[in-house]
Every structure is written in C-alpha cells, then in structure tokens.
N, C-alpha and C. Protein backbone atom coordinates (compact mmCIF):
# COMPACT_ATOMS: atom_id res chain seq x y z
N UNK A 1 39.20 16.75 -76.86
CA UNK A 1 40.03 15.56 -76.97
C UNK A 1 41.08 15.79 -78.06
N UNK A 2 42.27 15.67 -77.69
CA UNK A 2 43.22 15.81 -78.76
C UNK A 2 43.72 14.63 -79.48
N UNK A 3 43.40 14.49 -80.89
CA UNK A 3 43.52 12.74 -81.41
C UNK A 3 44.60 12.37 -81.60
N UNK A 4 45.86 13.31 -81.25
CA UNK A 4 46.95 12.12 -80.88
C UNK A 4 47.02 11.79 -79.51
N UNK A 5 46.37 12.16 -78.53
CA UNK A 5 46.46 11.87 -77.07
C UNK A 5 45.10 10.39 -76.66
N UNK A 6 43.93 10.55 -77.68
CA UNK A 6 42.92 9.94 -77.46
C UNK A 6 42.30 10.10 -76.62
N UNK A 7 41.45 9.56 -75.90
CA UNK A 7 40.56 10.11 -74.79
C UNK A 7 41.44 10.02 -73.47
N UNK A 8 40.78 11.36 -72.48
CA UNK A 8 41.23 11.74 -71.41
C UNK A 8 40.39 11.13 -70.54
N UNK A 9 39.93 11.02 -68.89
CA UNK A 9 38.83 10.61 -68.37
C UNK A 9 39.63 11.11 -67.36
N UNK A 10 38.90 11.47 -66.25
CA UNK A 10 38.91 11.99 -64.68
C UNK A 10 38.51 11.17 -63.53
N UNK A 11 38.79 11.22 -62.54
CA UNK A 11 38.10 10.41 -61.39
C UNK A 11 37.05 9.78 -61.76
N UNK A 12 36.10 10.67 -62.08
CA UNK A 12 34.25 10.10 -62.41
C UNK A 12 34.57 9.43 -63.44
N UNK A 13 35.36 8.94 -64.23
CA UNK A 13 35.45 8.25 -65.99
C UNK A 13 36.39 7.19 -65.50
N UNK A 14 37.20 6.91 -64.42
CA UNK A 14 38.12 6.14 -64.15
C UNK A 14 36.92 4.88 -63.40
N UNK A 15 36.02 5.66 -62.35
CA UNK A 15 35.40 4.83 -61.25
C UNK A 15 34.36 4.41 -62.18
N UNK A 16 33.42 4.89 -63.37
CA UNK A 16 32.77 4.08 -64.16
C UNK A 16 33.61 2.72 -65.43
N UNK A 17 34.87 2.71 -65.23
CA UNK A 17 35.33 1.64 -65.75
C UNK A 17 36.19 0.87 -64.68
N UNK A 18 36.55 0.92 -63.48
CA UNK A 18 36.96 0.08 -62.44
C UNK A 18 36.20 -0.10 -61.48
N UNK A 19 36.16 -1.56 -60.93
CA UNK A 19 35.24 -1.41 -59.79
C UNK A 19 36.02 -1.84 -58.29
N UNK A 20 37.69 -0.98 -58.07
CA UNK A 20 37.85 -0.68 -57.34
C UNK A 20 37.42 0.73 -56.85
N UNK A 21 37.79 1.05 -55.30
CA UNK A 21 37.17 1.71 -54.58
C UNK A 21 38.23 1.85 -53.28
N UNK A 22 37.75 3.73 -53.23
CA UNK A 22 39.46 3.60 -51.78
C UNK A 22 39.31 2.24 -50.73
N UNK A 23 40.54 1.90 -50.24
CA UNK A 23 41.37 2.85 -50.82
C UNK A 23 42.57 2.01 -51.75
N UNK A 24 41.95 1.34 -52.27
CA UNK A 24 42.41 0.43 -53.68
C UNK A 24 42.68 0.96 -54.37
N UNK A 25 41.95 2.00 -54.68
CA UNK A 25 41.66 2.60 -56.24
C UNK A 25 43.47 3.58 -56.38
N UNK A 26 44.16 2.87 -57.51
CA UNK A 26 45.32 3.34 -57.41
C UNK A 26 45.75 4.51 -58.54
N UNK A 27 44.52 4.81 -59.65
CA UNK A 27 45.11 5.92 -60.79
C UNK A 27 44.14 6.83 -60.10
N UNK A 28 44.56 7.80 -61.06
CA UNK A 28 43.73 9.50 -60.42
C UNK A 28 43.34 9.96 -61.77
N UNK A 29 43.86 9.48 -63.48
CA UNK A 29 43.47 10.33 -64.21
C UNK A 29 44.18 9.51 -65.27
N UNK A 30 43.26 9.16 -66.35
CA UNK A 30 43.93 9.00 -67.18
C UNK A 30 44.25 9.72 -68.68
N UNK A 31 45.38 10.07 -69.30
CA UNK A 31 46.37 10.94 -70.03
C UNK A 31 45.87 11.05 -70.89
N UNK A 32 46.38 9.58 -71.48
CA UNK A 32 46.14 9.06 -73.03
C UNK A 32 45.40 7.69 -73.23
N UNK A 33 44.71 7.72 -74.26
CA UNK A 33 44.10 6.26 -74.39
C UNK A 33 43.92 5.98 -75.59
N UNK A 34 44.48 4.95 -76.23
CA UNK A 34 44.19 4.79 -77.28
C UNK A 34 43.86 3.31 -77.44
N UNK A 35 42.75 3.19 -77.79
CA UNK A 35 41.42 1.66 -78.05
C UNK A 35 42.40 0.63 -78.49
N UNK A 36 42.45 -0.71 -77.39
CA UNK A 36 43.34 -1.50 -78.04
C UNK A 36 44.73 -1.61 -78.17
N UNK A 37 45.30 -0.44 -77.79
CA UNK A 37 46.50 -0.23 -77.99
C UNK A 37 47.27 0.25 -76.84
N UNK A 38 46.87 1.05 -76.35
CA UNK A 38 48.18 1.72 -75.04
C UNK A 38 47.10 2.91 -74.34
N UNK A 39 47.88 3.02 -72.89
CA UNK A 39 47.28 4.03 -71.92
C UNK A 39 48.16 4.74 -71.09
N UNK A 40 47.74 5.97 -70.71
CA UNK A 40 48.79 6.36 -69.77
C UNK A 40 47.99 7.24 -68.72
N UNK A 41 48.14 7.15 -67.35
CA UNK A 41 47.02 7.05 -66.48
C UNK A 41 48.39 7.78 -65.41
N UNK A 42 48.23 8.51 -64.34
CA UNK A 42 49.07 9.46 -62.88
C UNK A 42 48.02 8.80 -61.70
N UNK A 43 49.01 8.69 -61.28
CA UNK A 43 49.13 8.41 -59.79
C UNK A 43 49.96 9.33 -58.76
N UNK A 44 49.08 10.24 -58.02
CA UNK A 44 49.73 11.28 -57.59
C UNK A 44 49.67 10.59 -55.92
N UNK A 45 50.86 10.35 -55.50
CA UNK A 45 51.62 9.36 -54.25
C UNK A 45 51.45 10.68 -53.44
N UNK A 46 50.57 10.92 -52.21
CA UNK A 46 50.52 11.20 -51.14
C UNK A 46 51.16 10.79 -49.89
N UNK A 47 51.25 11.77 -48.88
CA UNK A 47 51.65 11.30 -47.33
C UNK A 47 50.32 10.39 -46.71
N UNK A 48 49.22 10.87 -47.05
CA UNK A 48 47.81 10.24 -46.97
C UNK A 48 47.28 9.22 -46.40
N UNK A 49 48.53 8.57 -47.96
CA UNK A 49 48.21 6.91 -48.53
C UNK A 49 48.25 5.64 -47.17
N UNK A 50 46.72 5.30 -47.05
CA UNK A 50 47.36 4.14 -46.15
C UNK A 50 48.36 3.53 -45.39
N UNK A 51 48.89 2.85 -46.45
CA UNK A 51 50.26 1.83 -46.60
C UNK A 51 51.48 2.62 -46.18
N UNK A 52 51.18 3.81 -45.96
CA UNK A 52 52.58 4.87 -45.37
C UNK A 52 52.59 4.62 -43.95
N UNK A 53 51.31 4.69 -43.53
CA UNK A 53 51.68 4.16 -41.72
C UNK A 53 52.73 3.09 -41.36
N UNK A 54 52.89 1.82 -42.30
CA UNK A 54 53.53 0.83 -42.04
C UNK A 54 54.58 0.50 -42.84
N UNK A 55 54.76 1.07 -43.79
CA UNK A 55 55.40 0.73 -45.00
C UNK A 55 56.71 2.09 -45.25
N UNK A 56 57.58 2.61 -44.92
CA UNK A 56 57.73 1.73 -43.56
C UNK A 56 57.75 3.52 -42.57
N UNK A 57 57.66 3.03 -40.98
CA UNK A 57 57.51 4.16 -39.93
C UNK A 57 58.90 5.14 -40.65
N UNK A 58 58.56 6.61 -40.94
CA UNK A 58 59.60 7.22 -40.92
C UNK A 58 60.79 7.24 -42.20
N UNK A 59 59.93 6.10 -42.72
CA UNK A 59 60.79 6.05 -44.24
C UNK A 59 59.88 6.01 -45.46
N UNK A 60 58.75 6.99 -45.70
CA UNK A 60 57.78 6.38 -46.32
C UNK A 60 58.21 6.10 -47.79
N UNK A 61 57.60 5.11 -48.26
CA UNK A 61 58.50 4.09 -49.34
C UNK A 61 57.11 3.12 -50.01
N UNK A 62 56.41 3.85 -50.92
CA UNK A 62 55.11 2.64 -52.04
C UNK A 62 55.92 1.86 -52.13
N UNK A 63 54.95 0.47 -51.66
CA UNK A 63 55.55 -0.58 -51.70
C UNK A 63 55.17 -1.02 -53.32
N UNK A 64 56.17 -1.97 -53.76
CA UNK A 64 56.69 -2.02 -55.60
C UNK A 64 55.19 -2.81 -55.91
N UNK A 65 54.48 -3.09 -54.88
CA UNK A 65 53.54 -4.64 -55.17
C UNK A 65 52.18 -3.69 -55.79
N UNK A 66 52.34 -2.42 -55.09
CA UNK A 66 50.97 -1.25 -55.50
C UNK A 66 51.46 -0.46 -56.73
N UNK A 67 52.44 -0.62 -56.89
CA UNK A 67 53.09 0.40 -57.98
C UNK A 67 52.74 -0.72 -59.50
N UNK A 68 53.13 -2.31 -59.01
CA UNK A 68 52.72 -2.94 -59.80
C UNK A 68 50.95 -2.63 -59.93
N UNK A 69 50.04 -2.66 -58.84
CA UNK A 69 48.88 -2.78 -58.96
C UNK A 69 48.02 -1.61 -59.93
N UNK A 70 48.95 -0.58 -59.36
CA UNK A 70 48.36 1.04 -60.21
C UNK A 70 48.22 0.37 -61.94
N UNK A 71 49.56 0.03 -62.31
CA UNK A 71 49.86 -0.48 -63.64
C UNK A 71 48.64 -1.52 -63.98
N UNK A 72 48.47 -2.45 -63.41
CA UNK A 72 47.48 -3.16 -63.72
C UNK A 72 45.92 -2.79 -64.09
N UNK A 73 45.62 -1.55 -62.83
CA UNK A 73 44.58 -1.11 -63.08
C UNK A 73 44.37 -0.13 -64.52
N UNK A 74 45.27 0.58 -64.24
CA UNK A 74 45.49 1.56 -65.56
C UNK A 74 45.35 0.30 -66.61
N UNK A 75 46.05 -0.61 -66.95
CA UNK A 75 45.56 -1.84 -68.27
C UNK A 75 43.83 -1.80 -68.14
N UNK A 76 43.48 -2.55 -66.73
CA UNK A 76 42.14 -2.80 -66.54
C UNK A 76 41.12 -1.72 -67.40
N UNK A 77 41.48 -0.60 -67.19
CA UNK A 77 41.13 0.79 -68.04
C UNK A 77 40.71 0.34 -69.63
N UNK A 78 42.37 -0.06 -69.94
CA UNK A 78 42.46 0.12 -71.28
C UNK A 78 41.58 -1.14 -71.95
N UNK A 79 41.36 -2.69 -70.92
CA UNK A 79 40.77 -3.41 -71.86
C UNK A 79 39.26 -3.11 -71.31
N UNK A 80 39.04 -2.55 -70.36
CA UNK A 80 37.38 -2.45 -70.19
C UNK A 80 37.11 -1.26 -71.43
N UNK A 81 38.00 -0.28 -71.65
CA UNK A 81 37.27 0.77 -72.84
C UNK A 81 36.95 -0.55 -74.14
N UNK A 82 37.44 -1.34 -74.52
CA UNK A 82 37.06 -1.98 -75.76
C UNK A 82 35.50 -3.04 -75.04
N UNK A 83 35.26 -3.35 -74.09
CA UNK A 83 34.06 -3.93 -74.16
C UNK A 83 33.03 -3.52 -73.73
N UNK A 84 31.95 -3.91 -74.59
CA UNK A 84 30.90 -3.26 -74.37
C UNK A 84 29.59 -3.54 -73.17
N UNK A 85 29.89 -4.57 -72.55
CA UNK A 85 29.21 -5.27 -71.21
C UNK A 85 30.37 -5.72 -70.24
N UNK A 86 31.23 -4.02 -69.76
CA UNK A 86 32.09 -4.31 -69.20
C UNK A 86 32.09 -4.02 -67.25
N UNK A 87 30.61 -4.14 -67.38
CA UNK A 87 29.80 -3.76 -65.83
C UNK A 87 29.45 -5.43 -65.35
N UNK A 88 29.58 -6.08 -66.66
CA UNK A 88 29.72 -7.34 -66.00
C UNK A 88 30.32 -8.33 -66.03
N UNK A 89 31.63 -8.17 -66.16
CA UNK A 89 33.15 -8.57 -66.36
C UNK A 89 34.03 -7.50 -64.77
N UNK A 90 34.81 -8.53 -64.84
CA UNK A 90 36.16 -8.22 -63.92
C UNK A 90 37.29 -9.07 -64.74
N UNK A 91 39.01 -8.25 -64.37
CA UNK A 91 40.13 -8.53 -64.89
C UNK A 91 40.59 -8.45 -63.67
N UNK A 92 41.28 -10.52 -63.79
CA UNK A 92 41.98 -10.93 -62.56
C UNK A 92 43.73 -10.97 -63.42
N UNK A 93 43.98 -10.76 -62.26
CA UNK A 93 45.43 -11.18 -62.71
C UNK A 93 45.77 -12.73 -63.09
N UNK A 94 46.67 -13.17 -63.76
CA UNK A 94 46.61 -14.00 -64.36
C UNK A 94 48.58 -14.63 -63.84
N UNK A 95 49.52 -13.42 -64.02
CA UNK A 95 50.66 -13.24 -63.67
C UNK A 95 51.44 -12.01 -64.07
N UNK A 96 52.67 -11.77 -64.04
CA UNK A 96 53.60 -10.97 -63.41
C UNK A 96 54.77 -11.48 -63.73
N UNK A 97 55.42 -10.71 -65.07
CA UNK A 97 56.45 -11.38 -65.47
C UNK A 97 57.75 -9.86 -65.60
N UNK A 98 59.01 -10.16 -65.38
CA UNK A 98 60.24 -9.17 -65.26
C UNK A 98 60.00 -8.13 -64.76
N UNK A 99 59.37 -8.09 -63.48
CA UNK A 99 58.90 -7.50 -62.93
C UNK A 99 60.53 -6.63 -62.11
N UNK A 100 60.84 -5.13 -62.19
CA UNK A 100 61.59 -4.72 -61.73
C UNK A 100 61.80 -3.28 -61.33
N UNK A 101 62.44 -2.75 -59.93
CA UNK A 101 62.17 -1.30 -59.11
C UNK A 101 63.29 -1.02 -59.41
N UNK A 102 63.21 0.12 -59.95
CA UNK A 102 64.68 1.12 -60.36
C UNK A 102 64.99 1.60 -59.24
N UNK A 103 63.66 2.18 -58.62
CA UNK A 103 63.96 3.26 -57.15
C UNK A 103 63.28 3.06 -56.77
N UNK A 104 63.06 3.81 -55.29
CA UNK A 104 61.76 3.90 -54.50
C UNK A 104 61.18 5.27 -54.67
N UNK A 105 59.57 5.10 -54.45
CA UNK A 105 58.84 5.90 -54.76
C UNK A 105 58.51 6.54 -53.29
N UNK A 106 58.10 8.31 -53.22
CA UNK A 106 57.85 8.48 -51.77
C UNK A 106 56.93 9.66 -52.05
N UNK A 107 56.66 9.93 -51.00
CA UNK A 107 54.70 10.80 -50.38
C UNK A 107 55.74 12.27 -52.14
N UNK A 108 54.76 12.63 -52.38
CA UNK A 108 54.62 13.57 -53.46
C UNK A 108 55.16 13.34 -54.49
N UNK A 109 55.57 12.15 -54.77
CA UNK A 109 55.98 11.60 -56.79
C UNK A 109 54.95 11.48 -57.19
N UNK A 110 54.90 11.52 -58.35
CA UNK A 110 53.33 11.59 -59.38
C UNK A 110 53.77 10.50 -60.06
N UNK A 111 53.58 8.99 -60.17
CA UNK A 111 53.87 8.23 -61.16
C UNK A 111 52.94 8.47 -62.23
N UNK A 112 53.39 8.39 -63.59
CA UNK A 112 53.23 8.16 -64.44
C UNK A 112 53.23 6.31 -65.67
N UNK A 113 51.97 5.91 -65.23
CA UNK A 113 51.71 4.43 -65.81
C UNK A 113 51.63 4.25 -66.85
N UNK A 114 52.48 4.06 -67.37
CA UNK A 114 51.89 3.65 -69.33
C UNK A 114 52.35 1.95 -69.94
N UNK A 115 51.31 1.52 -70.23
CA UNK A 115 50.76 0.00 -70.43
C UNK A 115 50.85 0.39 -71.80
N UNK A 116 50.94 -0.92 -73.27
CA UNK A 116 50.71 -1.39 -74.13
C UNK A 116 50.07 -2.77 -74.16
N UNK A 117 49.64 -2.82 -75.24
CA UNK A 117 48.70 -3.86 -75.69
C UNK A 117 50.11 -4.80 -75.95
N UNK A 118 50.33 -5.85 -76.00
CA UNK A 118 50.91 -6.80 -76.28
C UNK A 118 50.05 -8.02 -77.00
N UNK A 119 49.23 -8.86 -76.35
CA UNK A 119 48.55 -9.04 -76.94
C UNK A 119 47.04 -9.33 -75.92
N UNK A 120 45.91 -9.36 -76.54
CA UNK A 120 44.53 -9.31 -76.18
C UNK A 120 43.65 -10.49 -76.91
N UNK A 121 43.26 -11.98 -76.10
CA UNK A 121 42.36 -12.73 -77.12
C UNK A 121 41.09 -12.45 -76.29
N UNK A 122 40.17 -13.09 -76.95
CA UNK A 122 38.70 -13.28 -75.92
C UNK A 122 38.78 -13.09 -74.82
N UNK A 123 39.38 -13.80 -74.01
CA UNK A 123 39.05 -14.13 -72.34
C UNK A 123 40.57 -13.65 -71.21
N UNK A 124 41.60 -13.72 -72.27
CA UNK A 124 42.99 -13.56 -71.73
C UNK A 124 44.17 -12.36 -72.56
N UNK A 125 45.24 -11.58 -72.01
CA UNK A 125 45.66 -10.84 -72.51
C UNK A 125 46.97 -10.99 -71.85
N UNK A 126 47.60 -10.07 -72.61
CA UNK A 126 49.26 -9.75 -71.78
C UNK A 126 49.59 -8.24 -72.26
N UNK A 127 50.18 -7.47 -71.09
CA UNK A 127 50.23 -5.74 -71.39
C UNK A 127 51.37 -5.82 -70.79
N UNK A 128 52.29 -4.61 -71.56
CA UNK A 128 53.51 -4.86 -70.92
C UNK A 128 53.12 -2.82 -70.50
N UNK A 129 54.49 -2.90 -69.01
CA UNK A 129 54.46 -1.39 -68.77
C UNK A 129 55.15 -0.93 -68.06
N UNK A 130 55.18 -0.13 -67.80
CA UNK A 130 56.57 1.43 -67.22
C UNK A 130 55.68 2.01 -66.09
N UNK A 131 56.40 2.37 -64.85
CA UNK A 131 56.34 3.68 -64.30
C UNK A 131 57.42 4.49 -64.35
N UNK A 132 56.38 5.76 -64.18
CA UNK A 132 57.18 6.81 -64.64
C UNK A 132 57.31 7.93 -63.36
N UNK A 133 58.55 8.46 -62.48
CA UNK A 133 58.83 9.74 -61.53
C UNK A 133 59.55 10.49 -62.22
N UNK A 134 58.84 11.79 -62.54
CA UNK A 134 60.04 12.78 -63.61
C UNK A 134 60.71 12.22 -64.60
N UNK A 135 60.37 11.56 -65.57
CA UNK A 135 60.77 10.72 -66.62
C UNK A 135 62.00 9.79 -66.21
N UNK A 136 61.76 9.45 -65.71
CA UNK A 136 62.87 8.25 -65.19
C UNK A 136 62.32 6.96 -64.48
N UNK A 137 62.39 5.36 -65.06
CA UNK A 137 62.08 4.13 -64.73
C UNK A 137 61.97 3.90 -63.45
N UNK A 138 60.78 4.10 -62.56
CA UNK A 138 61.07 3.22 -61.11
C UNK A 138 60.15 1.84 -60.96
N UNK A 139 59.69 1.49 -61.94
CA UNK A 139 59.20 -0.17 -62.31
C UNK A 139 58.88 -0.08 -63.47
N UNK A 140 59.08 -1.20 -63.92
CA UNK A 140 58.74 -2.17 -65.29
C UNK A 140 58.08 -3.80 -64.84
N UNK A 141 56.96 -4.17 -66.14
CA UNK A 141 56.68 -5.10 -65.65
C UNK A 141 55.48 -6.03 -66.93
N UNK A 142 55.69 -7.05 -67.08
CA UNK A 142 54.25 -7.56 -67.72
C UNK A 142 53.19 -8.17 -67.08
N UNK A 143 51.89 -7.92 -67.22
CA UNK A 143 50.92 -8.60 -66.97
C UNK A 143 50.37 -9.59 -67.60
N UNK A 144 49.64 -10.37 -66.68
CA UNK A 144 48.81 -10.84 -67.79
C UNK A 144 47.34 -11.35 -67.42
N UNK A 145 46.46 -11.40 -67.41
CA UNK A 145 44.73 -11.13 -67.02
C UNK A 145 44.33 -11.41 -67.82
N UNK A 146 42.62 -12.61 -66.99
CA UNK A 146 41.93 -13.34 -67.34
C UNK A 146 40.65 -12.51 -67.46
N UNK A 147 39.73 -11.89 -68.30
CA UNK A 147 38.36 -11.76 -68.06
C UNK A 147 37.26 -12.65 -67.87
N UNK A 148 36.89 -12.05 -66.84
CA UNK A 148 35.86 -13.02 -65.99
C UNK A 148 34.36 -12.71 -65.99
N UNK A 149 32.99 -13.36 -66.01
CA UNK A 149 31.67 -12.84 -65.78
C UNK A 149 32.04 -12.71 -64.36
N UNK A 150 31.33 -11.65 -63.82
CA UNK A 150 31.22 -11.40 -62.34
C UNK A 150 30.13 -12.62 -61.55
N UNK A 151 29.25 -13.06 -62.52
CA UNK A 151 28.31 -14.04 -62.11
C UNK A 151 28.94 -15.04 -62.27
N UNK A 152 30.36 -15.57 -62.33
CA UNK A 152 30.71 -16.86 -62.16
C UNK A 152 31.63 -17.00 -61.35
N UNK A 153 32.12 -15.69 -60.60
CA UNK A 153 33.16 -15.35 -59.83
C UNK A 153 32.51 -16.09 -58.46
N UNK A 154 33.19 -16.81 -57.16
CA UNK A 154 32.78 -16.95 -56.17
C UNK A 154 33.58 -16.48 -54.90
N UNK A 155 32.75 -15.78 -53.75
CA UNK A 155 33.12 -15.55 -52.94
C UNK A 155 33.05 -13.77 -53.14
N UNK A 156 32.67 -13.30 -54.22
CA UNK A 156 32.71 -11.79 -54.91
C UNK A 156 31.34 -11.30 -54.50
N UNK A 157 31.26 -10.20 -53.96
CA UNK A 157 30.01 -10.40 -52.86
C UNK A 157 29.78 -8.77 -54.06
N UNK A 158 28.78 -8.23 -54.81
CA UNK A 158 28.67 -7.03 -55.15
C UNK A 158 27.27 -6.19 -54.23
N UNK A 159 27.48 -4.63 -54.09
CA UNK A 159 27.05 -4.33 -53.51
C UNK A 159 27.45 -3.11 -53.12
C-alpha cells in the first residue's frame, strides 16, 4: 500500500463493500482511498456492457445516468470503508445536483471516478465528483445519500 495513494482493493474488496452485483456492479478497482476523504475507483467500458445493445444500435454511447451511477458507487465505497456494521446498511441516493456530460463515453474508455467528501453526518452526506477518459472531463456531478438499516428498507428482498 503506498500512503499517499491509501488503500487499493480489487474486484473481491469492491464486492465485500457493495452489495451490487452484475450487471449493476459499475467500478472494477479501486486506485486510491483515503478514510473520509476522497476515492478514485476505473471503470473499464466494454463492447460487453448490456446497455450497448440498446443504447444506442450502432452508436455505442454509456448512457450519462450509469456514468453518474459508477460515481455513486465508487462514493458508496468510500462511506462504507468508515463504518463498521456496513453489511447492514445500504446508501440510497438522496439527489443529483450540476450534474454535467462533456462527451460521450464508448466500448474501450476506462473511466476514471474520483469522489470527495464534501460533507458526511450520521445518516446523510454529499460527495462531489469527476469522470475521468484520458484525463479529460466527460461528467461532473454531486451526490447526495441517505444511510439506511437494510432491516427497515421495504420491498428489499436479501438473498
């Protein structure tokens, strides 16, 4: 681990702190992490991907709404590393503020997600963040997410 990068994690370190699952699951690896503070997590955009069948025939084009979602999850990352009974918690979205696509993203860009802490209370937070294709902006955006017990969630079927 290099301590200006903070901890790294891989597939297996990503899926023990999210409890999405393909083909949801939108990071592949995360960079940098630093507790509380900021993350930076790749998303390596395949021909593969689902959402390419339709999105659109012949023009394949990530739609901005998953590019937002990657970002979110990558946060989800960063506030599940600070808690410690975070197998029984989920982070809903809350909202989605200046939300904006420089470009379009297509089958072999590697985005690059990097979230900051903005701010984090008990139950609610706000992270602001960037994607990144070859160092250049193709969304920006803030979040903001509610933590939830999974046992008070309804209609959330686990399993």
């Amino acid at each position: 681990m290099d301590e200006n990068r903070g901890e790294v994690l891989d597939i297996q370190g990503i899926l023990d702190f999210l409890p999405h699952r393909y083909p949801f699951l939108l990071i592949d690896r995360i960079l940098e992490l630093e507790e509380g503070k900021r993350i930076v997590a790749l998303k390596n955009v395949t021909f593969n991907e689902p959402f390419f069948q339709g999105h659109f025939p012949g023009i394949p084009i990530m739609p901005g709404v998953l590019i937002i979602e990657a970002m979110a999850q990558a946060g989800g990352v960063l506030v599940f590393k600070a808690i410690p009974n975070r197998h029984e918690k989920l982070v809903f979205f809350m909202g989605i503020e200046g939300a904006r696509f420089r470009r379009p993203v297509r089958p072999g860009d590697q985005l690059r997600l990097e979230m900051e802490v903005i701010r984090i209370k008990s139950r609610v937070g706000r992270l602001k963040g960037r994607a990144l294709v070859d160092d250049s902006v193709v969304a920006e955006a803030e979040v903001m997410f509610s933590l939830v017990n999974r046992d008070d969630t309804i209609g959330i079927r686990q399993g």
